[in-house]
N, C-alpha and C. Protein backbone atom coordinates (compact mmCIF):
# COMPACT_ATOMS: atom_id res chain seq x y z
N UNK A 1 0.82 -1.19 0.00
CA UNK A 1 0.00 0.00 0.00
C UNK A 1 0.87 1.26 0.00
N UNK A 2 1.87 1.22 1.14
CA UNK A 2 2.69 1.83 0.85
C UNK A 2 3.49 2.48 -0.26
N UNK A 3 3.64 1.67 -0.99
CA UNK A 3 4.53 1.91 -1.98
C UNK A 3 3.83 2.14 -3.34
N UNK A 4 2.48 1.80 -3.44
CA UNK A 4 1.31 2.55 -4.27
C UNK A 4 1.10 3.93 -4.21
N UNK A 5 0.98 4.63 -3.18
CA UNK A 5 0.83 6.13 -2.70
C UNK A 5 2.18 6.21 -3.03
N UNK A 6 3.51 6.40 -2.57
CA UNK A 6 4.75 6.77 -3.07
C UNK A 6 4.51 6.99 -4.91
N UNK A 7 4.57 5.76 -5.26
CA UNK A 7 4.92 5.98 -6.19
C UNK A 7 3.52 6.86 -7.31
N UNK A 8 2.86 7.14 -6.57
CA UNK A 8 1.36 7.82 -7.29
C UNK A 8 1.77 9.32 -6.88
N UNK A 9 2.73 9.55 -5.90
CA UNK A 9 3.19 11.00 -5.35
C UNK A 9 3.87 11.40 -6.46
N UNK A 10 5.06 10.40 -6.56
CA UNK A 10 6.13 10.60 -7.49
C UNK A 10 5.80 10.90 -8.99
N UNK A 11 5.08 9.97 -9.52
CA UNK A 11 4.12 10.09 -10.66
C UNK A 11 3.68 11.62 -10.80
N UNK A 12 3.01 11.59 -9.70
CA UNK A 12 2.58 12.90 -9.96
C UNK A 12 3.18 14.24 -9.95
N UNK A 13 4.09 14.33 -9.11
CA UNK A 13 5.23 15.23 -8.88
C UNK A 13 6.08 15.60 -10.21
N UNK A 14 6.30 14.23 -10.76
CA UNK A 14 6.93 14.54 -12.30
C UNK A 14 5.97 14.46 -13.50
N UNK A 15 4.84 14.66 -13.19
CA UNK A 15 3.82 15.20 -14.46
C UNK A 15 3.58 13.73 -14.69
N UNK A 16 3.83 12.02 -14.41
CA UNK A 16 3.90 10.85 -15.37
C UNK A 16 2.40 10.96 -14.65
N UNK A 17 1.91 11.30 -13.81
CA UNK A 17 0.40 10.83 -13.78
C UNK A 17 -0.36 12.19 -13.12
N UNK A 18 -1.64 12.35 -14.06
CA UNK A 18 -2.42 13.39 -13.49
C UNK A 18 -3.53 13.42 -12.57
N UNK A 19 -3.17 14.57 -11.26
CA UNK A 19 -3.93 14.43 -10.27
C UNK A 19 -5.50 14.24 -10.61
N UNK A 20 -6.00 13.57 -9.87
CA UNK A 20 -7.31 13.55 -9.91
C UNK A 20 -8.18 14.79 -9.93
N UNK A 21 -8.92 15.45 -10.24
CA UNK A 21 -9.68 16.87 -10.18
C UNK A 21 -10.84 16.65 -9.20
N UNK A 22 -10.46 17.44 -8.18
CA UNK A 22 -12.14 17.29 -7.15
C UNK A 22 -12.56 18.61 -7.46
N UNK A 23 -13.71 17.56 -7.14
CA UNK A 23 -15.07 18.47 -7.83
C UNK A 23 -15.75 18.70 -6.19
N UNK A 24 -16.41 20.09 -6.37
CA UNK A 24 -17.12 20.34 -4.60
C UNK A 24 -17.95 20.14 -4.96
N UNK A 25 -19.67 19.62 -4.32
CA UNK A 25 -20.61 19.28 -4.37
C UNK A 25 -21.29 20.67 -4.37
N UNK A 26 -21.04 21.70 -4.14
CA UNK A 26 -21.63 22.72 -4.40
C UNK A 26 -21.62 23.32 -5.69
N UNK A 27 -20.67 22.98 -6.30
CA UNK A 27 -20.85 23.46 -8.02
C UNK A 27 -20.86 22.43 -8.92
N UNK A 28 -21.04 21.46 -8.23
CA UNK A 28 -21.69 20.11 -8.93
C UNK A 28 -22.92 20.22 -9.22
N UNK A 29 -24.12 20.62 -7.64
CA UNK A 29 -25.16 20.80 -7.70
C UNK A 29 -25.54 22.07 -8.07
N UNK A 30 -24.97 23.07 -8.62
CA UNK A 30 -25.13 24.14 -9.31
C UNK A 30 -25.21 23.97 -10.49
N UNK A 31 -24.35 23.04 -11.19
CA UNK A 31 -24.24 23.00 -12.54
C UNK A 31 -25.50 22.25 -12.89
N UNK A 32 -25.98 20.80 -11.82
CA UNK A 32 -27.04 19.92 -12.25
C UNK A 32 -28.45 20.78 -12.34
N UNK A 33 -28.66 21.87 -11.28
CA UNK A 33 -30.28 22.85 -11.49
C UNK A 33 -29.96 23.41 -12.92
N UNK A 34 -28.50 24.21 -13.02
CA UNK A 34 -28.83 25.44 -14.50
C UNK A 34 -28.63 24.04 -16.02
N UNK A 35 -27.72 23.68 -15.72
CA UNK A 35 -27.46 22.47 -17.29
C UNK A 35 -29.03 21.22 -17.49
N UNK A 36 -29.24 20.61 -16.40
CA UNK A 36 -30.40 19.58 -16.21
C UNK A 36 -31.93 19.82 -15.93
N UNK A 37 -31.74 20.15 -14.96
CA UNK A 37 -32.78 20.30 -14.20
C UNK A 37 -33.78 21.16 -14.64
N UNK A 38 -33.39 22.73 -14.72
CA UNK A 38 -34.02 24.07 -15.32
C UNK A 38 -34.40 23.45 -16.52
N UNK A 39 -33.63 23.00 -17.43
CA UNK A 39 -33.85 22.72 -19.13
C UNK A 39 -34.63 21.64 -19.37
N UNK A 40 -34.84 20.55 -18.44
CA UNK A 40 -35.60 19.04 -18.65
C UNK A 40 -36.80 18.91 -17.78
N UNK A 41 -36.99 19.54 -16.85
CA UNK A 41 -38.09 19.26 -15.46
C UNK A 41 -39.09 20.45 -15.51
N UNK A 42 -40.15 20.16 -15.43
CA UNK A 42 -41.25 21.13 -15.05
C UNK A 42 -41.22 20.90 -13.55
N UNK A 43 -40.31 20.36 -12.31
CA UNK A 43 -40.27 20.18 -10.92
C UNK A 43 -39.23 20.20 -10.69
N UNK A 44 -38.42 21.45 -11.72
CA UNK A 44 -37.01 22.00 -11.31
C UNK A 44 -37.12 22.86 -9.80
N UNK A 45 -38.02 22.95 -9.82
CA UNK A 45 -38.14 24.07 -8.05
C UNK A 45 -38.23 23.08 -7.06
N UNK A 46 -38.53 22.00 -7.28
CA UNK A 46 -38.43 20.89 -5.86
C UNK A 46 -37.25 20.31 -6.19
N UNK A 47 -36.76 20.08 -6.93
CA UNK A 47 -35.25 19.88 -6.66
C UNK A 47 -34.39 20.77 -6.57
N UNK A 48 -34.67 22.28 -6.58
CA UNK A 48 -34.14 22.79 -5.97
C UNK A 48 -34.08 23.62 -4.38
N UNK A 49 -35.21 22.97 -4.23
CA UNK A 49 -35.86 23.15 -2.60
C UNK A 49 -35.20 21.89 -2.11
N UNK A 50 -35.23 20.69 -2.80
CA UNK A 50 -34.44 19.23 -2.14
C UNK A 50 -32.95 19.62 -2.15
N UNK A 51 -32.20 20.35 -2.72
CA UNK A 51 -31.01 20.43 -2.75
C UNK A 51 -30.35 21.42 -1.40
N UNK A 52 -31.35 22.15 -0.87
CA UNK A 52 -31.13 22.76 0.02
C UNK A 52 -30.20 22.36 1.40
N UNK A 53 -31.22 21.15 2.08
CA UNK A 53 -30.52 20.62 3.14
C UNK A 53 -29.21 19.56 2.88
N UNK A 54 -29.60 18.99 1.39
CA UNK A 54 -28.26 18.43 0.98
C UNK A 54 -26.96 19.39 1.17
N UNK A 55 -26.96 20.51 0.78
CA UNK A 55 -26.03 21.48 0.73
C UNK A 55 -25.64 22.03 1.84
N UNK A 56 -26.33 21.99 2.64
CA UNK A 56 -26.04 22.84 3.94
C UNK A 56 -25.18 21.25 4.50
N UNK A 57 -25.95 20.10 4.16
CA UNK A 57 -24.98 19.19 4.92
C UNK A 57 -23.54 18.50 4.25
N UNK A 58 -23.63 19.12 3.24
CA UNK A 58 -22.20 18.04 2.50
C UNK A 58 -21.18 19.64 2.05
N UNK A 59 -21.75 20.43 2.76
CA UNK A 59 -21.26 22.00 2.68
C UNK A 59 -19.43 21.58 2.36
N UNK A 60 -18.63 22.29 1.73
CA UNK A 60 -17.07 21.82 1.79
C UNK A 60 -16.92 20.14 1.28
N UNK A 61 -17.63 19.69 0.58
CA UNK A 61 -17.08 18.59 0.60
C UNK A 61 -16.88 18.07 -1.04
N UNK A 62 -16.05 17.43 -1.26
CA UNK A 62 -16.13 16.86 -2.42
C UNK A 62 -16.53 15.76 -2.80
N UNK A 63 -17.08 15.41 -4.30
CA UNK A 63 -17.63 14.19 -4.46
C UNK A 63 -17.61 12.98 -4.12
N UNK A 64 -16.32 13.16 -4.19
CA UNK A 64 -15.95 11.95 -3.85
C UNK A 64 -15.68 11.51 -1.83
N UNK A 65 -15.85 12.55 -1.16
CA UNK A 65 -15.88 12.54 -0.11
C UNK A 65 -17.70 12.04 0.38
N UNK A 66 -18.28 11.99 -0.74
CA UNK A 66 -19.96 11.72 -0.36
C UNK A 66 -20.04 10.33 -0.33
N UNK A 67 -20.36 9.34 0.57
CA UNK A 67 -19.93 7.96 0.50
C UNK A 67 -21.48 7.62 1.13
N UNK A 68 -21.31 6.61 1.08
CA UNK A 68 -22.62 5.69 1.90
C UNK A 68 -22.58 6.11 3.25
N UNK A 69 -21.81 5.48 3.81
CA UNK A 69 -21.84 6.25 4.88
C UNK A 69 -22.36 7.27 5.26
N UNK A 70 -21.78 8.41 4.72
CA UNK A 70 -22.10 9.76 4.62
C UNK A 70 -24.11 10.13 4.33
N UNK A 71 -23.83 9.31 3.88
CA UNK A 71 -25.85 9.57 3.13
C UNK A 71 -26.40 9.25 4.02
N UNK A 72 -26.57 7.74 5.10
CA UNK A 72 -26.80 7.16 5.99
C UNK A 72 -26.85 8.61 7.35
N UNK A 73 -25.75 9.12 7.28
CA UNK A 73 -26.06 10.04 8.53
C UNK A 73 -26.69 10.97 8.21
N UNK A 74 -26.97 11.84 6.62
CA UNK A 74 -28.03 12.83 6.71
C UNK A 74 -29.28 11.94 6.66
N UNK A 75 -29.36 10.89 5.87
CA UNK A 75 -30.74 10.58 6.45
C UNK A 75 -31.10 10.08 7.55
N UNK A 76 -30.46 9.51 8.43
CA UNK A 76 -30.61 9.80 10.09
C UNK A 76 -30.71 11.37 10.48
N UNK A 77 -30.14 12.41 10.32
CA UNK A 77 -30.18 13.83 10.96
C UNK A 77 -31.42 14.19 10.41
N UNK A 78 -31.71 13.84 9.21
CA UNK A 78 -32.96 14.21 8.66
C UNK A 78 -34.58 13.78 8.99
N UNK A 79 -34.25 12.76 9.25
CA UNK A 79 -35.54 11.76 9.61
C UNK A 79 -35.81 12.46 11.30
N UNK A 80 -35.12 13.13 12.18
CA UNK A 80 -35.92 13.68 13.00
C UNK A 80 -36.50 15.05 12.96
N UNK A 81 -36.05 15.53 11.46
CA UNK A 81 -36.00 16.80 11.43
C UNK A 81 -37.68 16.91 10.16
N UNK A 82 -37.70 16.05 9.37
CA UNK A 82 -38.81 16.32 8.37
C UNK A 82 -39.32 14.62 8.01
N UNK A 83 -40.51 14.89 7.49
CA UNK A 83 -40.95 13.23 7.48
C UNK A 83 -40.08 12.76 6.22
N UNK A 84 -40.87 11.48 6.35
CA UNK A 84 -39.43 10.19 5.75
C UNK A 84 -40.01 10.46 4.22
N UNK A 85 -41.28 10.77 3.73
CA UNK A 85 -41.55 11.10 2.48
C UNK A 85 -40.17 11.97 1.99
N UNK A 86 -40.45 13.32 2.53
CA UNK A 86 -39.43 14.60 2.46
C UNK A 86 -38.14 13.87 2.17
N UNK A 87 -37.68 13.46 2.98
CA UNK A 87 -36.13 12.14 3.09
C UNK A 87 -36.00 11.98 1.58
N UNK A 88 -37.05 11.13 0.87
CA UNK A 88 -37.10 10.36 0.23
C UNK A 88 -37.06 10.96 -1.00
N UNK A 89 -37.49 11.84 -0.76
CA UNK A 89 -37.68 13.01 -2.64
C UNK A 89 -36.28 13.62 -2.14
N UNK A 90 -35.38 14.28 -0.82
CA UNK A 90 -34.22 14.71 -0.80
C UNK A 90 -33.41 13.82 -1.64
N UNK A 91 -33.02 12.32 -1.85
CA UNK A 91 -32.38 11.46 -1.91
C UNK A 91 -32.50 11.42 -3.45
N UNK A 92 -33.98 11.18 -3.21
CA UNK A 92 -34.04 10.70 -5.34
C UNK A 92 -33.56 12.13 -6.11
N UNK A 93 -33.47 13.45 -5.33
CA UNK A 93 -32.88 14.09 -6.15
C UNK A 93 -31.35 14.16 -6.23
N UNK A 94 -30.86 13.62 -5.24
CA UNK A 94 -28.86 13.36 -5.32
C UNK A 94 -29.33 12.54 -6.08
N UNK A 95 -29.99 11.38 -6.04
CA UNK A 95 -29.83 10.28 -7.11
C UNK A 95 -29.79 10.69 -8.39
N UNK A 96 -30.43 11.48 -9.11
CA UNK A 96 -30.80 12.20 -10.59
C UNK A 96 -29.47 13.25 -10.52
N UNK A 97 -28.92 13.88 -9.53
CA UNK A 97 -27.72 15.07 -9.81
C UNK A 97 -27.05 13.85 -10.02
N UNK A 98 -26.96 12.43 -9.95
CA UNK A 98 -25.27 11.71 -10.39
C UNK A 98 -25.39 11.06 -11.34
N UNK A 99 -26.81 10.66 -11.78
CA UNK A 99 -26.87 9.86 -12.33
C UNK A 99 -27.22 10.58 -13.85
N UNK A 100 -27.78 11.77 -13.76
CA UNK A 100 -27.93 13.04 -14.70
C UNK A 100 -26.87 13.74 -14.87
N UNK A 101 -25.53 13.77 -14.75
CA UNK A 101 -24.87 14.97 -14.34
C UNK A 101 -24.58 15.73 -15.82
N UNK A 102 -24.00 17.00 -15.69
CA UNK A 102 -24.15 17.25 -17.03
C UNK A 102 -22.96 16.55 -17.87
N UNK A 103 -21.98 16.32 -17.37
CA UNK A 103 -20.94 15.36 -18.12
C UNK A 103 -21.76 13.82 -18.66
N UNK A 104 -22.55 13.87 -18.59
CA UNK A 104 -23.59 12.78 -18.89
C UNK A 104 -22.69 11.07 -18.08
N UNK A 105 -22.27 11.13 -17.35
CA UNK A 105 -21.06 10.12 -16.53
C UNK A 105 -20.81 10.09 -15.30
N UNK A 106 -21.30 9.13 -14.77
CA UNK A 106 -21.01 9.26 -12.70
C UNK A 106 -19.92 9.19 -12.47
N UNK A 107 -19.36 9.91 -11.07
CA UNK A 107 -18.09 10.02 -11.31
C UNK A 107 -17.50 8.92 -10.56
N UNK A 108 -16.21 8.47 -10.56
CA UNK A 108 -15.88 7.16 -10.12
C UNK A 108 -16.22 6.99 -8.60
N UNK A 109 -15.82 8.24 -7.95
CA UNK A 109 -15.83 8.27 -6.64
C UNK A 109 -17.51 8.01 -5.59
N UNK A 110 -18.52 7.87 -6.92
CA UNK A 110 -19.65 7.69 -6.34
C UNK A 110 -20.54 5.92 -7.09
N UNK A 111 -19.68 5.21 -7.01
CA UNK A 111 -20.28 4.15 -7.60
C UNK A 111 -21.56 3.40 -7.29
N UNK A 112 -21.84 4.02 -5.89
CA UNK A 112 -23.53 3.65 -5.36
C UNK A 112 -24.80 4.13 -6.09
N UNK A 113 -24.04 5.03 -7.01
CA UNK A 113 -25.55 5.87 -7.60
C UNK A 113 -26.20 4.41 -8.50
N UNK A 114 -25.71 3.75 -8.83
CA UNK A 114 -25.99 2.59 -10.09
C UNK A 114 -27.27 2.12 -9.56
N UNK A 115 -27.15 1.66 -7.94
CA UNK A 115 -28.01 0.63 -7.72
C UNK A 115 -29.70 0.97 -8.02
């Protein structure tokens, strides 16, 4: 393992391999309302009312920092905060920002969107 990270430093240090590009979930989900959402949905305003508490909770983070895990605890923080319907349209709309994105391609770091 060790010596995977070294040599992915090194790689990278001398240009032989290019860093990965993180993407923040805040101009991810910016790009998915104006490119997707606005242009394809007549219920572009509830996904952008659903994107709300997503944002406030994955605030600073990058895509690839959004894991199962991670989903699991806003929908626990959430479920005491608004009913489980609400939950449920929050979710299916991350589901449509990854699975819609405007690169038309999920990004590696989120391979749960498939299921």
């Amino acid at each position: 393992m060790r010596r995977k990270i070294r040599s992915e430093a090194i790689g990278e240090e001398y240009g032989l391999i290019k860093p990965k590009k993180r993407v923040r979930f805040e101009d991810f989900s910016t790009q998915f309302l104006e490119l997707y959402s606005k242009q394809n949905k007549r219920s572009w305003k509830r996904d952008e009312y659903s994107l709300k508490p997503l944002l406030s909770f994955f605030k600073n983070k990058n895509l690839s920092d959004i894991t199962p895990d991670s989903i699991e605890k806003y929908k626990a923080r959430r479920r005491e905060e608004v009913s489980l319907s609400t939950v449920n349209r929050e979710l299916a709309c991350l589901k449509t920002l990854f699975a819609n994105n405007p690169k038309g391609r999920v990004p590696r770091a989120c391979p749960w969107v498939n299921d």
